[in-house]
Protein backbone atom coordinates (compact mmCIF):
# COMPACT_ATOMS: atom_id res chain seq x y z
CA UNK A 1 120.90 63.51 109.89
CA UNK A 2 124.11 64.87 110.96
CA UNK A 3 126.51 66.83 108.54
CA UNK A 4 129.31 65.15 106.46
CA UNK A 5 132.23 65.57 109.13
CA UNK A 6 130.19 64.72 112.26
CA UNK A 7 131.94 63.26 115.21
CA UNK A 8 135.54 64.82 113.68
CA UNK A 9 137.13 67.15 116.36
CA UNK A 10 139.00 69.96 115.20
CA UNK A 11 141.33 72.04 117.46
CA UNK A 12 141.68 75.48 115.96
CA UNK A 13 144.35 77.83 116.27
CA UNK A 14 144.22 80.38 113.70
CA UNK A 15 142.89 83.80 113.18
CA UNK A 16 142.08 85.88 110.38
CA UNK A 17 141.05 84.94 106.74
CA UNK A 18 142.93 81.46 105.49
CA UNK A 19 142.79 79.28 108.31
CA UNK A 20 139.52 80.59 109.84
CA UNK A 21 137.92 79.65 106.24
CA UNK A 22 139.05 76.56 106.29
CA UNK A 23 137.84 75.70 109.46
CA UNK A 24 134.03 77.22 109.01
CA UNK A 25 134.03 74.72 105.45
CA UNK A 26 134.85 71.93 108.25
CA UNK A 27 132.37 73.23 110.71
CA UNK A 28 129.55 73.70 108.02
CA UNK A 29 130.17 70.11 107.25
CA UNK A 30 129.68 69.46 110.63
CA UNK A 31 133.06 69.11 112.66
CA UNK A 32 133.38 70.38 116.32
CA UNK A 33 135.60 73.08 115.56
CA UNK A 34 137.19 74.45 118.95
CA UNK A 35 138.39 78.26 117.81
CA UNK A 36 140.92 78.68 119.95
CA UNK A 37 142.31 82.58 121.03
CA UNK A 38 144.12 84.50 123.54
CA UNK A 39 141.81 85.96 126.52
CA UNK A 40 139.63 88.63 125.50
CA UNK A 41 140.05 87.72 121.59
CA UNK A 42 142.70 87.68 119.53
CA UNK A 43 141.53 87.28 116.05
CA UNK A 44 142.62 90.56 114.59
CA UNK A 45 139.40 90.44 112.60
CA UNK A 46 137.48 90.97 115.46
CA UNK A 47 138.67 94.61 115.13
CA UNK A 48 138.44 95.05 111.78
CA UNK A 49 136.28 97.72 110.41
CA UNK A 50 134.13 99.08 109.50
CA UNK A 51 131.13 97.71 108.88
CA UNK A 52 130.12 96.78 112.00
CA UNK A 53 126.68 95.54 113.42
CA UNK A 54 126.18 96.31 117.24
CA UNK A 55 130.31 96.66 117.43
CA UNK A 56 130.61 93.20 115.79
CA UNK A 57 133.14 93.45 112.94
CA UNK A 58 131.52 92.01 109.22
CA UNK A 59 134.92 90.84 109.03
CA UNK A 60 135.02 88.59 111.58
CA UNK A 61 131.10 87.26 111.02
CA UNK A 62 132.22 85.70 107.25
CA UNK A 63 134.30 83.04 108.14
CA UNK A 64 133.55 82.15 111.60
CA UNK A 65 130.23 80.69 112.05
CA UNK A 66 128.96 76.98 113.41
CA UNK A 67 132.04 77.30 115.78
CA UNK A 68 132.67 77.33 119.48
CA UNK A 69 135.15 79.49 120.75
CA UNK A 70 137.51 79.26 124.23
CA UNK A 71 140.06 81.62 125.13
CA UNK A 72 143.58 80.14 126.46
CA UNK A 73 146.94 82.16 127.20
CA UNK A 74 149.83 80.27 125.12
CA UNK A 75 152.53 82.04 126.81
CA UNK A 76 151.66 80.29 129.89
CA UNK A 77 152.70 76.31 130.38
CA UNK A 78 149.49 75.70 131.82
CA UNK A 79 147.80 77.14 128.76
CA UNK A 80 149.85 75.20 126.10
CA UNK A 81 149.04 71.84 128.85
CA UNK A 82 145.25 72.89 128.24
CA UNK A 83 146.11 72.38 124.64
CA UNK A 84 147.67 69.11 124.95
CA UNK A 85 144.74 67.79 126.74
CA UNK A 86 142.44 69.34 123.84
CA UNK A 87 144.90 67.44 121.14
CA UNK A 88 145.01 63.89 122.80
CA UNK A 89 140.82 64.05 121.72
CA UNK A 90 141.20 66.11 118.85
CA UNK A 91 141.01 64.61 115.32
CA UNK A 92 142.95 67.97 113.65
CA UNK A 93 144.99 70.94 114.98
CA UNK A 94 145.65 73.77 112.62
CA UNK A 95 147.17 76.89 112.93
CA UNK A 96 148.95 79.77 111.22
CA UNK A 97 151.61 81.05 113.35
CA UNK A 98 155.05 81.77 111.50
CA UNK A 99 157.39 78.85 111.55
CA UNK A 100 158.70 78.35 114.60
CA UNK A 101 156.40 79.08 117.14
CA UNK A 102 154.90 75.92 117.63
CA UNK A 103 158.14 74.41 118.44
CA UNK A 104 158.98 77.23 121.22
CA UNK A 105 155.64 76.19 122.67
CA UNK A 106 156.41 72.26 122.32
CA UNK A 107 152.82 72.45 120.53
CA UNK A 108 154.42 71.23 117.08
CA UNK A 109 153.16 68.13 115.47
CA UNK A 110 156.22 65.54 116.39
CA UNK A 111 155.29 66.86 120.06
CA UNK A 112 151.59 66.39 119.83
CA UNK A 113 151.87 63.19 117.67
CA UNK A 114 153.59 61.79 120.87
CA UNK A 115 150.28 61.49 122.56
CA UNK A 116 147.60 61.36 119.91
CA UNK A 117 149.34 59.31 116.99
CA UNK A 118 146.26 60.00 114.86
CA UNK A 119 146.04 63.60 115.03
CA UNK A 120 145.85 65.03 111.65
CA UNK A 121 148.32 68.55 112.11
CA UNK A 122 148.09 71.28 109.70
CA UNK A 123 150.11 74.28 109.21
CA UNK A 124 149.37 77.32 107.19
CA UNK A 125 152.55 80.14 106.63
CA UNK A 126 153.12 82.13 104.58
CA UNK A 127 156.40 80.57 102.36
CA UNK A 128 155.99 77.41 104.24
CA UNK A 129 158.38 75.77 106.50
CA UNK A 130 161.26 75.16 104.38
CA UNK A 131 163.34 77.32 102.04
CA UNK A 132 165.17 80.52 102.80
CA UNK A 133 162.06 82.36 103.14
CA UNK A 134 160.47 79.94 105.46
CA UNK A 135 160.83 82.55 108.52
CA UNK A 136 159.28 85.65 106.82
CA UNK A 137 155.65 86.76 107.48
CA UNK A 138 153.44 86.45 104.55
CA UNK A 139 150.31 88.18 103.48
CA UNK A 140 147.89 88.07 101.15
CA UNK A 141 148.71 91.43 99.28
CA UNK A 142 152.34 90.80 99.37
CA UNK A 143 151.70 86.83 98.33
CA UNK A 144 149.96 88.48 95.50
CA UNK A 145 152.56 90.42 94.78
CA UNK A 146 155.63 88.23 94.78
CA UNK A 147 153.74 85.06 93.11
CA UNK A 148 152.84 86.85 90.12
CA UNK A 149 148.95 87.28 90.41
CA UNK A 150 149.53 91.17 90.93
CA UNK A 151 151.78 91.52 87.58
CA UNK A 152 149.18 89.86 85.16
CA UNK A 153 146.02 91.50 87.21
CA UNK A 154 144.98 94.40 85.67
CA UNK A 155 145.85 96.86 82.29
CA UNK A 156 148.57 98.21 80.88
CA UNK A 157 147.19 101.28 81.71
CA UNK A 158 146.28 100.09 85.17
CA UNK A 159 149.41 98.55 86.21
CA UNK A 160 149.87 95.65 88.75
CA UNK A 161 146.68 95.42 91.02
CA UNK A 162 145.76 92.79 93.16
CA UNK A 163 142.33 90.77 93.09
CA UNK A 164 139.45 92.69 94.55
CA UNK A 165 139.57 90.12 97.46
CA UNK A 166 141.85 88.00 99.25
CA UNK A 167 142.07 85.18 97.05
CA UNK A 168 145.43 83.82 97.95
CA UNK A 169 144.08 83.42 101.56
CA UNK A 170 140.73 81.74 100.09
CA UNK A 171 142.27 79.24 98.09
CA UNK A 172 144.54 78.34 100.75
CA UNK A 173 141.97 77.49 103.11
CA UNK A 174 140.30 75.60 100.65
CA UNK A 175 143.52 73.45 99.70
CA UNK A 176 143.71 73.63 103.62
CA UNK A 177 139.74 71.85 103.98
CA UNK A 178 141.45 68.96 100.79
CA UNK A 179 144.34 68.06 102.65
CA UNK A 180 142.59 67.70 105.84
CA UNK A 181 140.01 65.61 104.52
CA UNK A 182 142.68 63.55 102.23
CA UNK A 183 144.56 62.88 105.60
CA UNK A 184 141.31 61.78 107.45
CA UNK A 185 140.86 59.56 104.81
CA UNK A 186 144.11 57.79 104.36
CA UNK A 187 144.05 57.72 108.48
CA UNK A 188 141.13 55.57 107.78
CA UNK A 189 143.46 53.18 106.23
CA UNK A 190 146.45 53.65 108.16
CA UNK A 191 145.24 54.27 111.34
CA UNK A 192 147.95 57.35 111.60
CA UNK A 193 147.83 61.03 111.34
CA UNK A 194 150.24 63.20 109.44
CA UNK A 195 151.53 66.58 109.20
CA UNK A 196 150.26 69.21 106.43
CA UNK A 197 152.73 71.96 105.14
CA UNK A 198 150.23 74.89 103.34
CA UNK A 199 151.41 78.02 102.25
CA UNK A 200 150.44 81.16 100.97
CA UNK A 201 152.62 81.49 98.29
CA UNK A 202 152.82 77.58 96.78
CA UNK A 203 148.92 78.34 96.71
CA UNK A 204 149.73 81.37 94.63
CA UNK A 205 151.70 80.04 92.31
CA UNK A 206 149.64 77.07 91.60
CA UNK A 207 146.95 79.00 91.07
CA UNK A 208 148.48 80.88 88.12
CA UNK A 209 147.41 77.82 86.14
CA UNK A 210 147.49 78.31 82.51
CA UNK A 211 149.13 81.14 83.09
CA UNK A 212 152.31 79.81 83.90
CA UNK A 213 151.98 76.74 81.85
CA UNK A 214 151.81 79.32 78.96
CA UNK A 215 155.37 81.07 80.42
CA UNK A 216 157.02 76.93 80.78
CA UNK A 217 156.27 76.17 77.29
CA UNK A 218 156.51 79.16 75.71
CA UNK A 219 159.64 80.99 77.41
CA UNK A 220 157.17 84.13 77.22
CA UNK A 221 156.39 86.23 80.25
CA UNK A 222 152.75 86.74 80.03
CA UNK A 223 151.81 90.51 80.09
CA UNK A 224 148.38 92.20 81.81
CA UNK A 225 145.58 91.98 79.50
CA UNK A 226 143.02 93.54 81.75
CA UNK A 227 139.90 91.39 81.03
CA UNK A 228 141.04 89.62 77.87
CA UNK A 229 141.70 86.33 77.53
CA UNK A 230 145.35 85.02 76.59
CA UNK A 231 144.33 82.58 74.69
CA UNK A 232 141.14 82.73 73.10
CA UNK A 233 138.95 85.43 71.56
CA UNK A 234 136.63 86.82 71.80
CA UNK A 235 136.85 86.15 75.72
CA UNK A 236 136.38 89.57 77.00
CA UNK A 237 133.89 92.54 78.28
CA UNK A 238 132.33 94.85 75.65
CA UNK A 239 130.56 97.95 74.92
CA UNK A 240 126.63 97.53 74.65
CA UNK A 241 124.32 100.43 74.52
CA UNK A 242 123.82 101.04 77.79
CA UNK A 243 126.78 99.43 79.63
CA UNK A 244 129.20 96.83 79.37
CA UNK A 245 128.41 92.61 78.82
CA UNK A 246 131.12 89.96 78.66
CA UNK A 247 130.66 87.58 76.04
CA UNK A 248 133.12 84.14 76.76
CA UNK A 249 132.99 82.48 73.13
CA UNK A 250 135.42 79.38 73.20
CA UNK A 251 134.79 77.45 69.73
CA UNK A 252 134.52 78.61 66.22
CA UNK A 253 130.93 76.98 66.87
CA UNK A 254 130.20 79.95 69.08
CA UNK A 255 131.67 82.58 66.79
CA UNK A 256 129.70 81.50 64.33
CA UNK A 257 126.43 81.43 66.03
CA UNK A 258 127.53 85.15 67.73
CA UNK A 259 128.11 85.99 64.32
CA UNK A 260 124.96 85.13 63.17
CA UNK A 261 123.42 86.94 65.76
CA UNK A 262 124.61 90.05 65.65
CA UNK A 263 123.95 89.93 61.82
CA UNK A 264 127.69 89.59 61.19
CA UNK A 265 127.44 86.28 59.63
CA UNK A 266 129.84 87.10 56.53
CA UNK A 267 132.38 87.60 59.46
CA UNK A 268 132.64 83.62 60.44
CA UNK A 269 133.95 83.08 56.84
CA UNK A 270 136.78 85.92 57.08
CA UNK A 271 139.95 84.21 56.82
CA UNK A 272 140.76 87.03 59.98
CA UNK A 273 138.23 85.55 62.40
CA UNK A 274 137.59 82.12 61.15
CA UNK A 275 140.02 80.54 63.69
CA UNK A 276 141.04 81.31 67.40
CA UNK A 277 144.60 81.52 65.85
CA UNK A 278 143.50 83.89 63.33
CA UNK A 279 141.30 85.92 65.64
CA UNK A 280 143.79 86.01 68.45
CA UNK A 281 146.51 87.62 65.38
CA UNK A 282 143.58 90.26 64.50
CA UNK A 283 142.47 91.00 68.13
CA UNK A 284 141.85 95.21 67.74
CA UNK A 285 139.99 94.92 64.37
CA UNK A 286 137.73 92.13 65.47
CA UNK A 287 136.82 93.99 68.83
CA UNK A 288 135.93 97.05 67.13
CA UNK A 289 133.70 95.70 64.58
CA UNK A 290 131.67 93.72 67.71
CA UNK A 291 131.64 97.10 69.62
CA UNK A 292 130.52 98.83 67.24
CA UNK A 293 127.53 96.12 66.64
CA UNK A 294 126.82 95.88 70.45
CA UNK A 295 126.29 99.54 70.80
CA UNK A 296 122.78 99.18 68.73
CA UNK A 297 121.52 97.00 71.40
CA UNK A 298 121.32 97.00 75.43
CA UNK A 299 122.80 94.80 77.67
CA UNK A 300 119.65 92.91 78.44
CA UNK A 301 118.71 92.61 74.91
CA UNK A 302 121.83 90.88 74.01
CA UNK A 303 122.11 89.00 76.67
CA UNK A 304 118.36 87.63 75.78
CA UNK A 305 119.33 87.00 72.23
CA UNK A 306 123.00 85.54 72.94
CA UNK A 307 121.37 83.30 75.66
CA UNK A 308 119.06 81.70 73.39
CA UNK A 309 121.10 80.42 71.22
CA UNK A 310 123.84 79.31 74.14
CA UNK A 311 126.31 82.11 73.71
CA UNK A 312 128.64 82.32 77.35
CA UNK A 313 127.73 86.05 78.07
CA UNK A 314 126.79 87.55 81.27
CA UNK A 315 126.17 91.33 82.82
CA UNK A 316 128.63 92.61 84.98
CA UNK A 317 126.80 93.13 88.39
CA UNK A 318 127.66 95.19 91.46
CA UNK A 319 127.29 93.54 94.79
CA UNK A 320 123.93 94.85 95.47
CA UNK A 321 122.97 93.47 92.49
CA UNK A 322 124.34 89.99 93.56
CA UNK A 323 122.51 89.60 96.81
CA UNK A 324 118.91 90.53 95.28
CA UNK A 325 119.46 88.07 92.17
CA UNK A 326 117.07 85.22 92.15
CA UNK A 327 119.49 82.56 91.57
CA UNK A 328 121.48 83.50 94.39
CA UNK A 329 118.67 83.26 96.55
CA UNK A 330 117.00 80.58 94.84
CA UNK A 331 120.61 78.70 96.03
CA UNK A 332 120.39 80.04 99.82
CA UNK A 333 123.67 82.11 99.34
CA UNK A 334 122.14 84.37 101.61
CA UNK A 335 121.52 82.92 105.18
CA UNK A 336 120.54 84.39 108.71
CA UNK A 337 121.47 83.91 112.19
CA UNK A 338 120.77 84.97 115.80
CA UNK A 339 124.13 86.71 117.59
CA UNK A 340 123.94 87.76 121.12
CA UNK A 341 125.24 90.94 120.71
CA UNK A 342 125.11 91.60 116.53
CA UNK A 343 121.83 90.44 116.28
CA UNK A 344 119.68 88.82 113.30
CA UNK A 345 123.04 88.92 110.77
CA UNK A 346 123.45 88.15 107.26
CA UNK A 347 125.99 85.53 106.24
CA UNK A 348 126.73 84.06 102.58
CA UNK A 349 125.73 80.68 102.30
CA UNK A 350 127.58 77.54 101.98
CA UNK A 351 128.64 76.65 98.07
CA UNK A 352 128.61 73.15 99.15
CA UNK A 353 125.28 71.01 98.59
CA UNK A 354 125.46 67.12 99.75
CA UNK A 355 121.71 65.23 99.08
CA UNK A 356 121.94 63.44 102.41
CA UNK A 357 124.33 65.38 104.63
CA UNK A 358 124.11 68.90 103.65
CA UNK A 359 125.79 71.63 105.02
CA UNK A 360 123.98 73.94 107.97
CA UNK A 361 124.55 76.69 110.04
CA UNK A 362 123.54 76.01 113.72
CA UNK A 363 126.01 77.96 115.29
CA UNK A 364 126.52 81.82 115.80
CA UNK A 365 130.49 83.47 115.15
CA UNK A 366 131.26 82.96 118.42
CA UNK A 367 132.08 85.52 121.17
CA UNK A 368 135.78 85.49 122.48
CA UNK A 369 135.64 82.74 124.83
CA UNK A 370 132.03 81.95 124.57
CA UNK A 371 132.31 78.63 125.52
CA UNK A 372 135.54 78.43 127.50
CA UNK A 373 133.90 76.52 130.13
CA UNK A 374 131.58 74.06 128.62
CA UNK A 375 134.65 72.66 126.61
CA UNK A 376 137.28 72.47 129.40
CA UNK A 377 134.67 70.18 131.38
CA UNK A 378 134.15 68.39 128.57
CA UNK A 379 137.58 67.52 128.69
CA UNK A 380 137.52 67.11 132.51
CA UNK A 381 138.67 70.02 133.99
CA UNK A 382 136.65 70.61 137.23
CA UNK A 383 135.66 73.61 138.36
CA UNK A 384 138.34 74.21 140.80
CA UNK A 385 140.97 74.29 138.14
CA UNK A 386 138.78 76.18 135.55
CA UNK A 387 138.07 79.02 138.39
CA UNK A 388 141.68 78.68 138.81
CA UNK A 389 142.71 79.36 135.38
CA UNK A 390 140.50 82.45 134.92
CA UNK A 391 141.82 83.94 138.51
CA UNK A 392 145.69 83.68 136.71
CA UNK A 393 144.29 84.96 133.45
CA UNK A 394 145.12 81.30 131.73
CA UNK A 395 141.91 81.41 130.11
């Protein structure tokens, strides 16, 4: 059985982390996704490095796989007509060029709804295309930065940092893969496409979450409270013996039990600790009298105990440690393909698991251009005009 998104075409035009993970969610699904660059490649990640495996950048191999890729020069007219033949077939065209550039290359979606009235157009920028920002560049780090991730990421002692990876760009292309599929679906009704807006930094700022529902209700700007928990406690990493264990208790219920535990049962009857308000007012004392508990235990004798009686708590693993654990394998996170010139790679599995139409990877990260001319006679180019457009460096 074919994947989820079979038989949807989807015209891609963008190039580094958001938009090129958005587009491999819609290809593991099972969309023809047609990666689109400038001859020779011109997805920066394709550089990127190192690691790389036989001079392919790791980079590039996470978030392009199950894709075919051609290669087609924009600046020429008879490269942006290639891509108007590609979009009169093509179910969804996204990109993330800055605001503008579509419409200097009459590629922009009141253009290309002209001849495909059920194309489904998205846009990722960086601030969007309106407001007075709406021009600017945006990246991930500075997205982080200005939304207000980077000032509650992090210590006191610390200061700002940003997320250990580039989450802004992630959860874009995931809001990216809902709007795409929301607009497929209403064009199911309708029968027309529509434009999609995404940016970095509304992503951002949604994400913030509780977070910034405390700030609107409370007036308060929320401080950095390095892996604590605004608003419940004890929600944070500790001391053990031998290392450190994060125990995530969210109920009196749970203190109770932890108490009980850790042979601190008294403790659950404290008018300090008994409630989250109380606990949250006496923060310091009640994490030293925990750590000083934990420390007559290890990590993976706590973690036994705490996990029999259904205490949140978990080790805090490196990546090695991730990739040889035996749910993560027992869930396929770990996959393996065949590239021409990488070799046998590794690739982290699809999160997504569908009982009839599951997710699969049949297709390589393709090489710049791979498959140039399979998909311009698919769209009935001959070979004349494709030998022409390689002579004149179109493709």
């Amino acid at each position: 059985m074919g994947g989820a998104l079979e038989g949807v075409k989807v015209l891609d035009l963008t190039r580094v982390l958001a938009g090129p993970y958005c587009t491999m969610i819609l290809a593991d699904l099972g969309a023809d996704v047609i990666k689109v660059e400038a001859p020779g490649g011109s997805d920066e990640t394709r550089f990127w490095g190192p690691p790389f495996q036989n001079g392919v950048s790791a980079y590039y191999l996470c978030t392009n796989r199950n894709k075919r890729s051609i290669t087609v020069n924009l600046k020429s007219e008879e490269g942006r007509e290639i891509i108007r033949i590609l979009a009169k077939e093509a179910d969804v065209l996204i990109h993330n060029f800055k605001t503008g550039s579509m419409e200097k290359w009459q590629l922009d979606y009141d253009a290309l709804q002209k001849i495909n009235s059920r194309l489904v157009y998205c846009s990722i920028t960086g601030f969007g295309e309106t407001g007075p920002y709406r021009y600017l560049p945006g990246y991930d780090f500075i997205i982080q930065g200005m939304s207000g991730l980077m000032s509650i990421t992090g210590s006191e002692e610390s200061g700002p940092m940003k997320i250990g990876v580039a989450m802004v760009d992630i959860l874009t292309g995931l809001y990216s893969v809902i709007s795409i599929e929301a607009a497929l679906l209403e064009r199911g009704r309708s029968g027309k496409g529509q434009k999609i807006d995404l940016s970095l930094m509304d992503t951002a700022v949604s994400s913030l979450a509780n977070v910034a529902s405390n700030y609107l209700i409370s007036g308060k700007v929320p401080r950095r409270l390095g892996n604590d928990h605004p608003n419940i406690v004890p929600y944070s990493k500790f001391k053990a013996l031998d290392g450190d264990i994060i125990i995530a208790v969210g109920n009196n219920r749970q203190f109770a039990t932890l108490c009980e535990v850790m042979g601190l049962s008294e403790m659950a009857m404290d008018a300090r600790f008994c409630t989250n308000v109380a606990r949250m007012e006496n923060k310091l004392e009640l994490t030293r009298i925990l750590e000083y508990q934990l420390q007559l235990k290890t990590v993976n004798e706590w973690i036994k105990l705490f996990s029999e009686k259904n205490i949140p708590c978990g080790p805090i693993h490196t990546i090695d440690q991730v990739f040889e654990h035996p749910q993560v394998l027992a869930r396929d996170m770990v996959v393996q393909v065949e590239h021409p010139e990488a070799g046998m790679v590794k690739l982290v599995g699809s999160p997504v698991k569908l009982s009839r139409t599951n997710t699969k990877i049949e297709r390589h990260p393709p090489m710049a251009g791979e498959h140039t001319w399979e998909i311009l006679q698919e769209a009935g180019f001959s070979f004349k005009e494709t030998t022409y457009f390689k002579e004149n460096n179109i493709i």
